[in-house]
N, C-alpha and C. Protein backbone atom coordinates (compact mmCIF):
# COMPACT_ATOMS: atom_id res chain seq x y z
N UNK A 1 6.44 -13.42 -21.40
CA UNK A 1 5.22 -13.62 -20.62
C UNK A 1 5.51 -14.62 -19.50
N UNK A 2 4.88 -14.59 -18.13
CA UNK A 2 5.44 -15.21 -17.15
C UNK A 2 4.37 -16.39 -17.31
N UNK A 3 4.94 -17.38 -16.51
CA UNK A 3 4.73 -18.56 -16.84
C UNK A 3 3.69 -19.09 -15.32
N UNK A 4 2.41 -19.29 -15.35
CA UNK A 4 1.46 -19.40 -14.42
C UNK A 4 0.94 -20.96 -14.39
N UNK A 5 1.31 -21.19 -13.13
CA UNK A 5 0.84 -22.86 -12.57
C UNK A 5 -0.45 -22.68 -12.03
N UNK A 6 -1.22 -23.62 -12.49
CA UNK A 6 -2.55 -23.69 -12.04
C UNK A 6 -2.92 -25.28 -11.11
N UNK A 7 -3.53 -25.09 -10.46
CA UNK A 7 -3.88 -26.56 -9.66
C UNK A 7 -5.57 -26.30 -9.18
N UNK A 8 -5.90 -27.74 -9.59
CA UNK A 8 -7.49 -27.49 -8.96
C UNK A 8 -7.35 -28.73 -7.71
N UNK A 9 -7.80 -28.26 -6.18
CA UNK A 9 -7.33 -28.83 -5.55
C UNK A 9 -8.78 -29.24 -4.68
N UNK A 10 -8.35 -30.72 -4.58
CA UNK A 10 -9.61 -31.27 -3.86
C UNK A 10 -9.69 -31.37 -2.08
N UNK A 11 -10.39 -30.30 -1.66
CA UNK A 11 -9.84 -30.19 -0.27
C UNK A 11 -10.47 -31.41 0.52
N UNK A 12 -10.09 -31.76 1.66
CA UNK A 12 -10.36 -32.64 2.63
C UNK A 12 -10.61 -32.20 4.12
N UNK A 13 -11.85 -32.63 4.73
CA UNK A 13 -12.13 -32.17 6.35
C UNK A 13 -13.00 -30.57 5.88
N UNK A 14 -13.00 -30.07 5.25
CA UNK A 14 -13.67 -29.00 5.27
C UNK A 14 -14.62 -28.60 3.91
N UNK A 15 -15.63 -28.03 4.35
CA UNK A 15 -17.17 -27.38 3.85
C UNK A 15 -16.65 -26.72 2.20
N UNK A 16 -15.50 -26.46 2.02
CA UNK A 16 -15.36 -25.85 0.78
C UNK A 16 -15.06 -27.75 -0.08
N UNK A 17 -15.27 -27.46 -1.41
CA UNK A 17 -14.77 -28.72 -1.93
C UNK A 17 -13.46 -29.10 -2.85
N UNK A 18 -13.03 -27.83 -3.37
CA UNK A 18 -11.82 -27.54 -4.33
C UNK A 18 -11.33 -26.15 -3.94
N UNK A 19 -10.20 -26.15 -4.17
CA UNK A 19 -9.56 -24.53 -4.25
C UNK A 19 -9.14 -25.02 -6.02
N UNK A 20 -9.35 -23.56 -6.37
CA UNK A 20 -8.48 -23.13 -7.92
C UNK A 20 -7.62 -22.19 -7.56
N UNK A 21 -6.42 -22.55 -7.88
CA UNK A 21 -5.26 -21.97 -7.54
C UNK A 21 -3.79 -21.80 -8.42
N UNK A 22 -3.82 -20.08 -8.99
CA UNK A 22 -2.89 -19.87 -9.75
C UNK A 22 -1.47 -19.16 -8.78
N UNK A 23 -0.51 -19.69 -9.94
CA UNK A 23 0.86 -19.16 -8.99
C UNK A 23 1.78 -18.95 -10.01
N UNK A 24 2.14 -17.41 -10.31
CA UNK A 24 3.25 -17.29 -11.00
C UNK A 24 4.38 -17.88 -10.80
N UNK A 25 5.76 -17.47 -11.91
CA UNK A 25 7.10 -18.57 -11.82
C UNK A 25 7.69 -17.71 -10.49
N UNK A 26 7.57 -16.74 -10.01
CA UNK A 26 7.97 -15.97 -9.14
C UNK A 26 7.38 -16.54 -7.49
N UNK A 27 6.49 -17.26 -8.11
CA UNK A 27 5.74 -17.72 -6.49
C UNK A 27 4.26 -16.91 -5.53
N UNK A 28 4.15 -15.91 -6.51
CA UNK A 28 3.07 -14.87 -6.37
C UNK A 28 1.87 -15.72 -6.62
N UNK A 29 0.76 -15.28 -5.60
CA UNK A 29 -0.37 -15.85 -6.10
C UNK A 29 -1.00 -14.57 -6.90
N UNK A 30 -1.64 -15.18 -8.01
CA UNK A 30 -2.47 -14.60 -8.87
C UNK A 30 -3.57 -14.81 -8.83
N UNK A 31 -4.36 -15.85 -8.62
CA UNK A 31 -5.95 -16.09 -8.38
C UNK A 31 -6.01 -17.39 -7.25
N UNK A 32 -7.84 -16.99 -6.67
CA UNK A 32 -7.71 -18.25 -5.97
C UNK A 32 -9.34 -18.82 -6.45
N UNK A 33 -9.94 -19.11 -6.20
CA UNK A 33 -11.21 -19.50 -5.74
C UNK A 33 -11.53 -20.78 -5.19
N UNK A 34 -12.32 -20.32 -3.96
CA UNK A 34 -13.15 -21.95 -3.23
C UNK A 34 -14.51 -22.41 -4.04
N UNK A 35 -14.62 -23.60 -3.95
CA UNK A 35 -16.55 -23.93 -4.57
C UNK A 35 -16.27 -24.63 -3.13
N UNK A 36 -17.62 -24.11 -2.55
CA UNK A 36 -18.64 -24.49 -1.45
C UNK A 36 -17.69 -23.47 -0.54
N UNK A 37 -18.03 -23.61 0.63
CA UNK A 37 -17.65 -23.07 2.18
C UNK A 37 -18.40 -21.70 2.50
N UNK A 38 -18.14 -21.30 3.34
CA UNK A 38 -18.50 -19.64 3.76
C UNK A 38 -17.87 -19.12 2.65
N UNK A 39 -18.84 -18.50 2.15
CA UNK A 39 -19.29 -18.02 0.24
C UNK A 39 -18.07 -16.38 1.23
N UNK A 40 -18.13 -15.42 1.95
CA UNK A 40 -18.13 -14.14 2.57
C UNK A 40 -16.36 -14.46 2.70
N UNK A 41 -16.04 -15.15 3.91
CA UNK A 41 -14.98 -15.45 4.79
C UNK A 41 -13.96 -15.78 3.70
N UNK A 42 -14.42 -16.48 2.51
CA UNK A 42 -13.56 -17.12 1.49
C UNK A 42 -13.23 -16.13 0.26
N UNK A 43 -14.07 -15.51 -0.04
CA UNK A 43 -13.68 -14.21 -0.79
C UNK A 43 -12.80 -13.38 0.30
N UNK A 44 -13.27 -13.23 1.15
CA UNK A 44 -12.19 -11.90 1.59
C UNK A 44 -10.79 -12.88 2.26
N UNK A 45 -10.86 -14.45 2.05
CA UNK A 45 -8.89 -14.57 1.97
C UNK A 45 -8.32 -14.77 0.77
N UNK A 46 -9.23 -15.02 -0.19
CA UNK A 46 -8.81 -14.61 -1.94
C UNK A 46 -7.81 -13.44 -1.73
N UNK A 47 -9.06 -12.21 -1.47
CA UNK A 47 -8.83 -11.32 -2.06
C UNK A 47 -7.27 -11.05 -0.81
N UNK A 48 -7.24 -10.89 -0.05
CA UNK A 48 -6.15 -11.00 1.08
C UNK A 48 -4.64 -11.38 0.31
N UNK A 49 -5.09 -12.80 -0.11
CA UNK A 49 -3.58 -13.55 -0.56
C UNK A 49 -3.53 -13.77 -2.01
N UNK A 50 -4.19 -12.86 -2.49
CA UNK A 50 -3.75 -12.51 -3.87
C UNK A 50 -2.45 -11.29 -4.06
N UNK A 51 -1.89 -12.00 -4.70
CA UNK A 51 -0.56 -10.83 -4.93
C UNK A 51 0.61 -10.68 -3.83
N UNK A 52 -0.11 -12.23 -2.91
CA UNK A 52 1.06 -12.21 -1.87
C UNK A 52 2.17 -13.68 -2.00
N UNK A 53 2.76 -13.48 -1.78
CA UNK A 53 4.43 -15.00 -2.10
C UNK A 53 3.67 -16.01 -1.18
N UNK A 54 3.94 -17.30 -1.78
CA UNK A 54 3.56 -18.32 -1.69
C UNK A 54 4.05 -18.83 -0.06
N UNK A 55 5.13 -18.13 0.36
CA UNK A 55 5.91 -18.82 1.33
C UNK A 55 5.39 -18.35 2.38
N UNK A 56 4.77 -16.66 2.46
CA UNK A 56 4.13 -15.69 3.74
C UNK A 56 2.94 -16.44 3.45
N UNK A 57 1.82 -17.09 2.59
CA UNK A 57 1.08 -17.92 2.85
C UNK A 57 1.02 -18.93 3.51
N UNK A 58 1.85 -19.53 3.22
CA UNK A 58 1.77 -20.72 4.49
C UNK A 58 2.41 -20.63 5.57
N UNK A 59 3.41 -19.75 6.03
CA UNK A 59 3.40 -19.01 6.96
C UNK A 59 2.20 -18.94 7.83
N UNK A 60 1.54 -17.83 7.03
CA UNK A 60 0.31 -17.24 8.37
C UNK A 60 -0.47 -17.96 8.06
N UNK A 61 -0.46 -19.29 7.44
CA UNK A 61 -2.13 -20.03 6.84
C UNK A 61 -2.09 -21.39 7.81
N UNK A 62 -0.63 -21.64 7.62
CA UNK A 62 -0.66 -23.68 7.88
C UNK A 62 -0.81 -23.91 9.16
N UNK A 63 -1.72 -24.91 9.30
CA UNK A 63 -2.34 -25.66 11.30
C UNK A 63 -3.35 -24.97 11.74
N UNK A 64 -3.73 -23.57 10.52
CA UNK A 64 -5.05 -22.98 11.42
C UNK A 64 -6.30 -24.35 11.13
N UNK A 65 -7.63 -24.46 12.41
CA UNK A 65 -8.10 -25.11 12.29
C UNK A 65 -9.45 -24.43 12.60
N UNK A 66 -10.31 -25.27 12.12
CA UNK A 66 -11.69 -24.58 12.06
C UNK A 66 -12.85 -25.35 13.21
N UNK A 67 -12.97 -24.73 14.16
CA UNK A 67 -13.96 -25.74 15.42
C UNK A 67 -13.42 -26.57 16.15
N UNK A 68 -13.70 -27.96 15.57
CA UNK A 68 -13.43 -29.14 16.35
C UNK A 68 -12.79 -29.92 15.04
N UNK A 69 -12.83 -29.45 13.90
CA UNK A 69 -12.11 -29.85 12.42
C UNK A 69 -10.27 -29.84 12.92
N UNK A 70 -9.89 -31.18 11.98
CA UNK A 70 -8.65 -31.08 12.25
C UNK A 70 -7.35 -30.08 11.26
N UNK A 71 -8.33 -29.62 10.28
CA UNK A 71 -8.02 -28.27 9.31
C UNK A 71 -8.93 -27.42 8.83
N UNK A 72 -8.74 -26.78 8.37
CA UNK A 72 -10.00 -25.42 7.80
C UNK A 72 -9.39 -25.28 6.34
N UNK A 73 -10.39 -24.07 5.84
CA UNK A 73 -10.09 -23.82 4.27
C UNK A 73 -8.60 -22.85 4.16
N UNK A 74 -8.12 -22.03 4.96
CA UNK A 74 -6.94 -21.73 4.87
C UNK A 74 -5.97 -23.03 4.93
N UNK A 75 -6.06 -23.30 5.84
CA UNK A 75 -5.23 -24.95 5.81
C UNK A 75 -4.85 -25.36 4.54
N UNK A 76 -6.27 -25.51 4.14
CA UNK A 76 -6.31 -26.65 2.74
C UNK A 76 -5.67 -25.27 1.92
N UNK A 77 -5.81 -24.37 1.77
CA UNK A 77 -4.75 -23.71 0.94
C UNK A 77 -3.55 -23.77 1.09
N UNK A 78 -3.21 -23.98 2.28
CA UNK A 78 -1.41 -24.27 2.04
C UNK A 78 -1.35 -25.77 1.93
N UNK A 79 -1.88 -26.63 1.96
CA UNK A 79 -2.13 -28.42 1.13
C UNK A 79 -2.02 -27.81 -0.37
N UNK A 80 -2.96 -27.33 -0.89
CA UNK A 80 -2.95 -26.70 -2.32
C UNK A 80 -1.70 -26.39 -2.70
N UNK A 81 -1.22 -25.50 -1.80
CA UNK A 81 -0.03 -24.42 -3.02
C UNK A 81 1.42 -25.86 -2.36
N UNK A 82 1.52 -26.38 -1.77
CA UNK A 82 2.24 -27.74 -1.57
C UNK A 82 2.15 -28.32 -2.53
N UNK A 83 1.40 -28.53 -3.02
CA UNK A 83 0.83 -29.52 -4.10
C UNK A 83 1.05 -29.46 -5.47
N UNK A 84 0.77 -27.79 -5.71
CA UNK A 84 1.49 -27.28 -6.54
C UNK A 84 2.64 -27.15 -6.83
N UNK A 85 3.57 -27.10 -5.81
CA UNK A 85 5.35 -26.62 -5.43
C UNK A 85 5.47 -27.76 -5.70
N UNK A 86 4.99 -29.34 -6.01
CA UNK A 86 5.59 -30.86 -6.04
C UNK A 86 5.15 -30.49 -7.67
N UNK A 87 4.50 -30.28 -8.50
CA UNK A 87 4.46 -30.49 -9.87
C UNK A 87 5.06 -30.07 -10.58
């Protein structure tokens, strides 16, 4: 059975407040979920970067910014799966 890292991650600068975030030993994401933010926008990058490698995530995710914010909730997902990759 493969071996799944979990992190509950407390985001910063942006409207969501935590990501939950699983990552197989392979580097695959397996689940995500935001509490708070655009309830719509945040399900459909779940569902997006589920089942995709940790590394094409932060790739197409890291420095996007939201408005006049100095990060957004994609952002804070690649802070997350960082965060994870240190434990």
């Amino acid at each position: 059975m493969a071996e799944v890292k979990h992190i509950t991650y407390k985001t910063q600068g942006t409207c969501s407040q935590f990501i939950d975030l699983d990552v197989d030993e392979q580097g695959i994401i397996q689940q995500v979920f935001f509490t708070g933010g655009c309830n719509g926008n945040l399900q459909g990058i779940c569902s997006l970067v589920r089942g995709m490698h940790v590394d094409q995530v932060k790739e197409k995710l890291n420095g996007i910014r939201c408005g006049y914010k100095a990060t957004s909730c994609p952002d804070q997902l690649v802070r997350a799966i960082e965060e994870l990759q240190k434990a």
